[in-house]
Protein backbone atom coordinates (compact mmCIF):
# COMPACT_ATOMS: atom_id res chain seq x y z
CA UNK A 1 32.68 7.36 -5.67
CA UNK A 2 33.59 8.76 -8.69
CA UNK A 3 31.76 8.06 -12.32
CA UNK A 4 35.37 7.15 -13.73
CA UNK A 5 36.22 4.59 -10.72
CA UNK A 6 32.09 3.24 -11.32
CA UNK A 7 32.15 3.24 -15.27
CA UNK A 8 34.99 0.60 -14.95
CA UNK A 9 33.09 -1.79 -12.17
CA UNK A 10 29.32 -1.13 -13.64
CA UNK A 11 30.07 -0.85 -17.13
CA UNK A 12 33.13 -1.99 -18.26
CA UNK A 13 34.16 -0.97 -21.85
CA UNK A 14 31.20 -1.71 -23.76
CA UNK A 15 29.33 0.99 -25.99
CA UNK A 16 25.48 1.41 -24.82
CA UNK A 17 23.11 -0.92 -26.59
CA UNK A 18 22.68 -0.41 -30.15
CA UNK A 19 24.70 2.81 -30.16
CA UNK A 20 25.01 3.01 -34.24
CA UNK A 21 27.15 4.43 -36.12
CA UNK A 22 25.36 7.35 -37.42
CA UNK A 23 25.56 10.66 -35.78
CA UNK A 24 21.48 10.60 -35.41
CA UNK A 25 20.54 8.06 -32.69
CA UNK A 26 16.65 8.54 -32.49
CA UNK A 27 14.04 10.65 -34.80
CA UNK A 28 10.98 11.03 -35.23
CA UNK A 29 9.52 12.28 -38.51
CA UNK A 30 6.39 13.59 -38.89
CA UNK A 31 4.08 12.43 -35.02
CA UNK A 32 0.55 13.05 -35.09
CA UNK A 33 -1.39 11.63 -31.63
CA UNK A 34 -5.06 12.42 -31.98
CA UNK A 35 -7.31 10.96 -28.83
CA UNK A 36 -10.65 9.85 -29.18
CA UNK A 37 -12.62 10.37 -32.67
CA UNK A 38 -14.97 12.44 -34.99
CA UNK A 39 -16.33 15.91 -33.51
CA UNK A 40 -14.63 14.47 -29.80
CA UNK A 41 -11.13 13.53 -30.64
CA UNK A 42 -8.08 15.99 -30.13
CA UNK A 43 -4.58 16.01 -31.62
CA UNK A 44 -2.29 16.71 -29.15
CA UNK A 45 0.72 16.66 -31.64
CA UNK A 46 0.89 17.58 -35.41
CA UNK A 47 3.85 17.55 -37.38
CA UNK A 48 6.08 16.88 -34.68
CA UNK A 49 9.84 16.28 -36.04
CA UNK A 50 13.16 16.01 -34.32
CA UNK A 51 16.59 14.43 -34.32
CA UNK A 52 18.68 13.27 -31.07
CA UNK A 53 22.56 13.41 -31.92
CA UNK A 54 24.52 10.74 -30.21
CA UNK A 55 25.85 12.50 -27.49
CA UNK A 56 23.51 15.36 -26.88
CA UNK A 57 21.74 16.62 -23.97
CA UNK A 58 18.35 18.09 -25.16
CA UNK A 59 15.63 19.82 -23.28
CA UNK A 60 11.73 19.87 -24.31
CA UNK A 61 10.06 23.00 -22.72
CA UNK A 62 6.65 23.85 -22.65
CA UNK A 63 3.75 24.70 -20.97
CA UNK A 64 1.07 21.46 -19.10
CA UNK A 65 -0.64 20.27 -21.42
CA UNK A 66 1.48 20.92 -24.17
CA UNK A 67 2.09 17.45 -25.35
CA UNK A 68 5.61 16.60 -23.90
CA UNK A 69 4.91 13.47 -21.85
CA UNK A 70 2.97 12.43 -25.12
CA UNK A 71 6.00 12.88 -27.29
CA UNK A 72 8.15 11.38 -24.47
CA UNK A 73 6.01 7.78 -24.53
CA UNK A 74 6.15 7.71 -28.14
CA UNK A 75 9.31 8.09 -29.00
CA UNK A 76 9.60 5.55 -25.98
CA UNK A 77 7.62 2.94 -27.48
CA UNK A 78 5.16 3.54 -24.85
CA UNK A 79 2.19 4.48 -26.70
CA UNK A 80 1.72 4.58 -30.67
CA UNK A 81 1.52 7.77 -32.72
CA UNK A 82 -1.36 7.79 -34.49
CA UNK A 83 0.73 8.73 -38.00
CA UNK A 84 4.33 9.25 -38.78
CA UNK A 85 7.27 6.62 -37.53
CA UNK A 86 10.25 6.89 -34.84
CA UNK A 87 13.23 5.11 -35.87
CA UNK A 88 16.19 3.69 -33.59
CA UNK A 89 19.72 3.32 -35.50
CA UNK A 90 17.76 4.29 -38.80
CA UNK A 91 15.69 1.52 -38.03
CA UNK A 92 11.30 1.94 -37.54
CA UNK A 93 10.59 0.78 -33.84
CA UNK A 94 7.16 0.16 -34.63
CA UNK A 95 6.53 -3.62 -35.32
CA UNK A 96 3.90 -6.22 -34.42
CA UNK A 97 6.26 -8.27 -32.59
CA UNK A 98 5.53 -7.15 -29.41
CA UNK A 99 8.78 -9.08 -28.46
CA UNK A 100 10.88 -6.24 -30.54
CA UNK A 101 9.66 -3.40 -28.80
CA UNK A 102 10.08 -5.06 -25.61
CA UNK A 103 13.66 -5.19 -26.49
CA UNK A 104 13.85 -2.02 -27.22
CA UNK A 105 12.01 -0.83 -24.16
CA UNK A 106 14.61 -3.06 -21.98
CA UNK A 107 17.50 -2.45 -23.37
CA UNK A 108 18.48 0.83 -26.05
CA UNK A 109 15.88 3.50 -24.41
CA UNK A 110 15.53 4.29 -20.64
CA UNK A 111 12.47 6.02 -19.35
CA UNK A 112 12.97 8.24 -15.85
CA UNK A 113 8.99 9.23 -14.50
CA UNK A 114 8.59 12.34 -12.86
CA UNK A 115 7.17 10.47 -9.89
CA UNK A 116 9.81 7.64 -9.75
CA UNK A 117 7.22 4.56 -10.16
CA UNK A 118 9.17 2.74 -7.40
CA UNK A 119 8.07 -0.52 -5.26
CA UNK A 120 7.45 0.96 -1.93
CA UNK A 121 7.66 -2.44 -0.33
CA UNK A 122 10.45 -3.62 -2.01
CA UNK A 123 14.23 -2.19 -1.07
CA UNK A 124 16.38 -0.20 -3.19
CA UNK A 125 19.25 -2.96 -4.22
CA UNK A 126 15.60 -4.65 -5.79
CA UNK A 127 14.23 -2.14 -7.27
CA UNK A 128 17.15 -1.06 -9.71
CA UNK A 129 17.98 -4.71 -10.01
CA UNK A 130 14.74 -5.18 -11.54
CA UNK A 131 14.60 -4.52 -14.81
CA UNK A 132 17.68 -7.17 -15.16
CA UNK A 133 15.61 -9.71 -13.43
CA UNK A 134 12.98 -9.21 -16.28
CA UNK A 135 15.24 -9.99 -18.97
CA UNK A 136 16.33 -13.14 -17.46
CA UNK A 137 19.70 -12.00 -15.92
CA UNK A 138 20.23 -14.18 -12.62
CA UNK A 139 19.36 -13.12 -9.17
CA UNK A 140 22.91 -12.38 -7.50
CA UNK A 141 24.12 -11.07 -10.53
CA UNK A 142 21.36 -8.73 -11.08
CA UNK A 143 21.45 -7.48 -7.21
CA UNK A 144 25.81 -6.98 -7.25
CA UNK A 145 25.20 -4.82 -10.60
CA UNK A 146 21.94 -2.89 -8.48
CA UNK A 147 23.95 -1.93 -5.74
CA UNK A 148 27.45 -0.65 -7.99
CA UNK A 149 24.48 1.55 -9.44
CA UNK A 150 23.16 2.79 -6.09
CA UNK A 151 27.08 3.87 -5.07
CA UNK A 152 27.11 5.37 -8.31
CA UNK A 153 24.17 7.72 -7.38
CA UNK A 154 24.90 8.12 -3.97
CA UNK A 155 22.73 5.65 -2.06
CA UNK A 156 25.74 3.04 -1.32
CA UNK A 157 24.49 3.01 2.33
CA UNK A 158 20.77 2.80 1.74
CA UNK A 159 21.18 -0.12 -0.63
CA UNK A 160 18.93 -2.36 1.85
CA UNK A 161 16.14 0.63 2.82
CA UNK A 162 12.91 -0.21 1.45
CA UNK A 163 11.62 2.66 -1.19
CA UNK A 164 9.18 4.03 1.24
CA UNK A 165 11.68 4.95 3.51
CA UNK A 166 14.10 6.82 1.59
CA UNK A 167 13.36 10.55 0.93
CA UNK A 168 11.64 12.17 -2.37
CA UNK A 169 15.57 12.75 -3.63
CA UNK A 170 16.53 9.49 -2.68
CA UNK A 171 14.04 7.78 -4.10
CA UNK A 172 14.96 9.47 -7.86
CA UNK A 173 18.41 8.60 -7.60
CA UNK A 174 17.30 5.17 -7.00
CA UNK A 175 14.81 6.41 -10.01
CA UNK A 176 17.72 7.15 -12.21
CA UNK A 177 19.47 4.02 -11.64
CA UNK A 178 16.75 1.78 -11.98
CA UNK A 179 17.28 3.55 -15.49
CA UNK A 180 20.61 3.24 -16.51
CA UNK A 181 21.22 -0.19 -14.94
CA UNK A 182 20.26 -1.70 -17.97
CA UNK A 183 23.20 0.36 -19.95
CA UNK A 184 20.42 2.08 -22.83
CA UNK A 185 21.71 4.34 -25.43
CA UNK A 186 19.07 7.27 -24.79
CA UNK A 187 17.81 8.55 -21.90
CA UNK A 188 13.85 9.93 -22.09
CA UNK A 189 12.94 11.85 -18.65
CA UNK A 190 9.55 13.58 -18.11
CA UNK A 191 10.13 16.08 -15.62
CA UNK A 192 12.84 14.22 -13.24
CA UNK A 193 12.96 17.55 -11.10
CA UNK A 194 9.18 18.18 -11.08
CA UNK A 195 8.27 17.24 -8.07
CA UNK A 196 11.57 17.65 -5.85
CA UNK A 197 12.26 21.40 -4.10
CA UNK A 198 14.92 23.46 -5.39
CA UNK A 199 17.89 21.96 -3.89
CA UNK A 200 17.28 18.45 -4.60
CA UNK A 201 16.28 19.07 -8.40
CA UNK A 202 19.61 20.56 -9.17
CA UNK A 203 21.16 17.88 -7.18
CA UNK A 204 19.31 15.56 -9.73
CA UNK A 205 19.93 17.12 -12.45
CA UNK A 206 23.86 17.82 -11.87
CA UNK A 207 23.33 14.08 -11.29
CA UNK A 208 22.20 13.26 -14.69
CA UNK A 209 24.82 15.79 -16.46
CA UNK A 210 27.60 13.24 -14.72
CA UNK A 211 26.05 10.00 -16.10
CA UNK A 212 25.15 11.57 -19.19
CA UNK A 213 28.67 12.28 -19.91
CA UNK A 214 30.52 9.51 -17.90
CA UNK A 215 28.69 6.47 -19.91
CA UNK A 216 27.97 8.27 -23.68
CA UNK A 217 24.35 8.75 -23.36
CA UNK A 218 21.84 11.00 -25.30
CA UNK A 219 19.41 12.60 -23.61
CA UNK A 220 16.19 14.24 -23.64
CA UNK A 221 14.67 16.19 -20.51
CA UNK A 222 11.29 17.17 -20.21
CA UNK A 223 11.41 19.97 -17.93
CA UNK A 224 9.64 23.61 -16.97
CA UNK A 225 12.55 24.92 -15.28
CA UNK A 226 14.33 27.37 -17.99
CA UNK A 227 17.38 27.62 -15.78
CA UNK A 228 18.49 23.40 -16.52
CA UNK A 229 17.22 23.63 -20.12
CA UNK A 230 19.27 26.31 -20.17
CA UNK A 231 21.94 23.96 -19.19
CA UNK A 232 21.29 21.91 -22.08
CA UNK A 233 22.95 21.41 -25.60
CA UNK A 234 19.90 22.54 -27.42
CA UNK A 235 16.44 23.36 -26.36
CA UNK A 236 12.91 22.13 -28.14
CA UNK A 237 10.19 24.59 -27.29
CA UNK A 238 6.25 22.60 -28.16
CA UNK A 239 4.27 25.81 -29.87
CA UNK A 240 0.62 26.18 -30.42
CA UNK A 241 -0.14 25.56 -33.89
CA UNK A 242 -1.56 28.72 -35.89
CA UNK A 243 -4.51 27.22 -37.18
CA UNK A 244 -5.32 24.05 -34.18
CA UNK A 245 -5.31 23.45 -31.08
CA UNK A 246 -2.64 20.78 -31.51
CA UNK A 247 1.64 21.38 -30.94
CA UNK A 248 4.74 21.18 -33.24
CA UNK A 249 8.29 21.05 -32.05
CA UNK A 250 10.43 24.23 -32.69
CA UNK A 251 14.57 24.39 -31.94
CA UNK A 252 15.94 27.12 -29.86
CA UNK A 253 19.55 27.99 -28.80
CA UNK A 254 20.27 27.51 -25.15
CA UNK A 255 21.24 31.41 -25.21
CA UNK A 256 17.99 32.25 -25.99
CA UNK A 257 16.15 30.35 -23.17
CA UNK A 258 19.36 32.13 -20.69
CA UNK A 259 18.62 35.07 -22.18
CA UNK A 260 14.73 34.24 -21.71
CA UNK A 261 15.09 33.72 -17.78
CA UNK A 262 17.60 37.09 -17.82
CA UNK A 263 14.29 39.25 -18.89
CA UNK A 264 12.19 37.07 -16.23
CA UNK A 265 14.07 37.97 -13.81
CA UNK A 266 14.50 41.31 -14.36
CA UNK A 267 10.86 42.22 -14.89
CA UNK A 268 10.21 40.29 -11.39
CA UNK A 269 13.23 42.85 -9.37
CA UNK A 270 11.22 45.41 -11.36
């Protein structure tokens, strides 16, 4: 099924949720996370800084360790920098109404694992319908908008398989439209390839260029593999700092990681 033919019957006509005006959809300005305290705490980011343009695929590459699922659950609402802001639509996201950044969890920002987090006992149709169920959307509803998201991935005939039974590919495209079903503005995924073999991860990720372009989204991609950053719009490389142990962001052109894997690969036919 085509995205064009699905973007009609899953999405209609509307704009993603909250999708402002301004060019610059989320930012974060100025990220510190430090863990733990005194002569045991560590800052895992300092400094960090960056600006997702509506409509932009961006990649975050580094090495383990490096900070990226950190950044990732912050900007994310998932965790809360321990200085500096991330705004949505020019707006802060941080408030003490935990019923705000539920909404914004739920519906502007979508959050793909690198393990897919699924219910193992629950089918596929229940698991994407899901986070609809949690915002109050009805049952039948919910379930006819789950499965128009599982044909839009692929899984049209495993709609009624139970997670468990569907393979590690299947089980992210179920992943991805778990996702989108809830129609966010920005996309955040930590390694979505990670743990899949070649094949399947550019499978998945050919799958998320579609979407991405098929229902306006902006997204940012956690990933190791230079050859889909590569693929990106732009590329945000996590650097040691000089003088800590901790990571800043720094931008680099897509023909720099290309040319990057170009000199890996020679020196490895060497």
């Amino acid at each position: 099924m085509s995205s064009e033919a699905n973007s009609g019957s899953v999405a209609g006509t509307a704009t993603p949720y909250g999708l402002p005006e301004s060019p610059v959809i989320l930012e974060a300005r100025g990220l510190r996370k430090i863990y733990g305290s005194g002569s045991r705490s560590l800052t895992v980011l300092a400094d960090a800084n960056l600006s997702l343009r509506r409509g932009e695929m961006v990649a975050i590459v580094a090495p383990s360790g490096a900070g990226k699922s950190t950044l990732l659950h912050l900007l994310a609402a998932l965790d809360r920098p321990t200085s500096g802001a991330v705004y949505f639509a020019s707006k802060p996201i941080e408030s003490n109404q935990d019923s705000t950044v539920a909404e914004f969890r739920n519906r502007a920002v979508a959050f793909l694992w690198q393990r897919h987090q699924l219910l193992a006992d629950f089918t596929a149709t229940e698991n994407v319908a899901m986070p609809l169920l949690l915002r109050g959307e009805g049952f039948s509803p919910s379930m006819t908008t789950a499965r128009k998201w599982l044909a839009e991935v692929g899984l049209q005939d495993r709609t009624e398989h139970r997670a468990g039974e569907l393979s590690g590919g299947e089980q992210q495209r179920v992943a991805i439209a778990r996702a989108l079903v809830t129609r966010p503005a920005v996309l955040l995924a930590d390694e979505p390839t990670g743990d899949l073999d070649e094949q399947n991860a550019w499978a998945v990720f050919e799958l998320l260029q579609r979407l991405h372009r098929a229902y306006q989204l902006t997204s940012l991609i956690a990933t190791h593999n230079l050859a889909l950053a590569a693929r990106c719009d732009r590329v945000l490389t996590l650097e040691h700092g000089e003088r800590d142990a901790s990571f800043s962001l720094r931008d680099t052109k897509p023909a720099s990681m290309a040319a990057r894997i170009l000199r890996r690969s020679t020196c490895c036919s060497a």
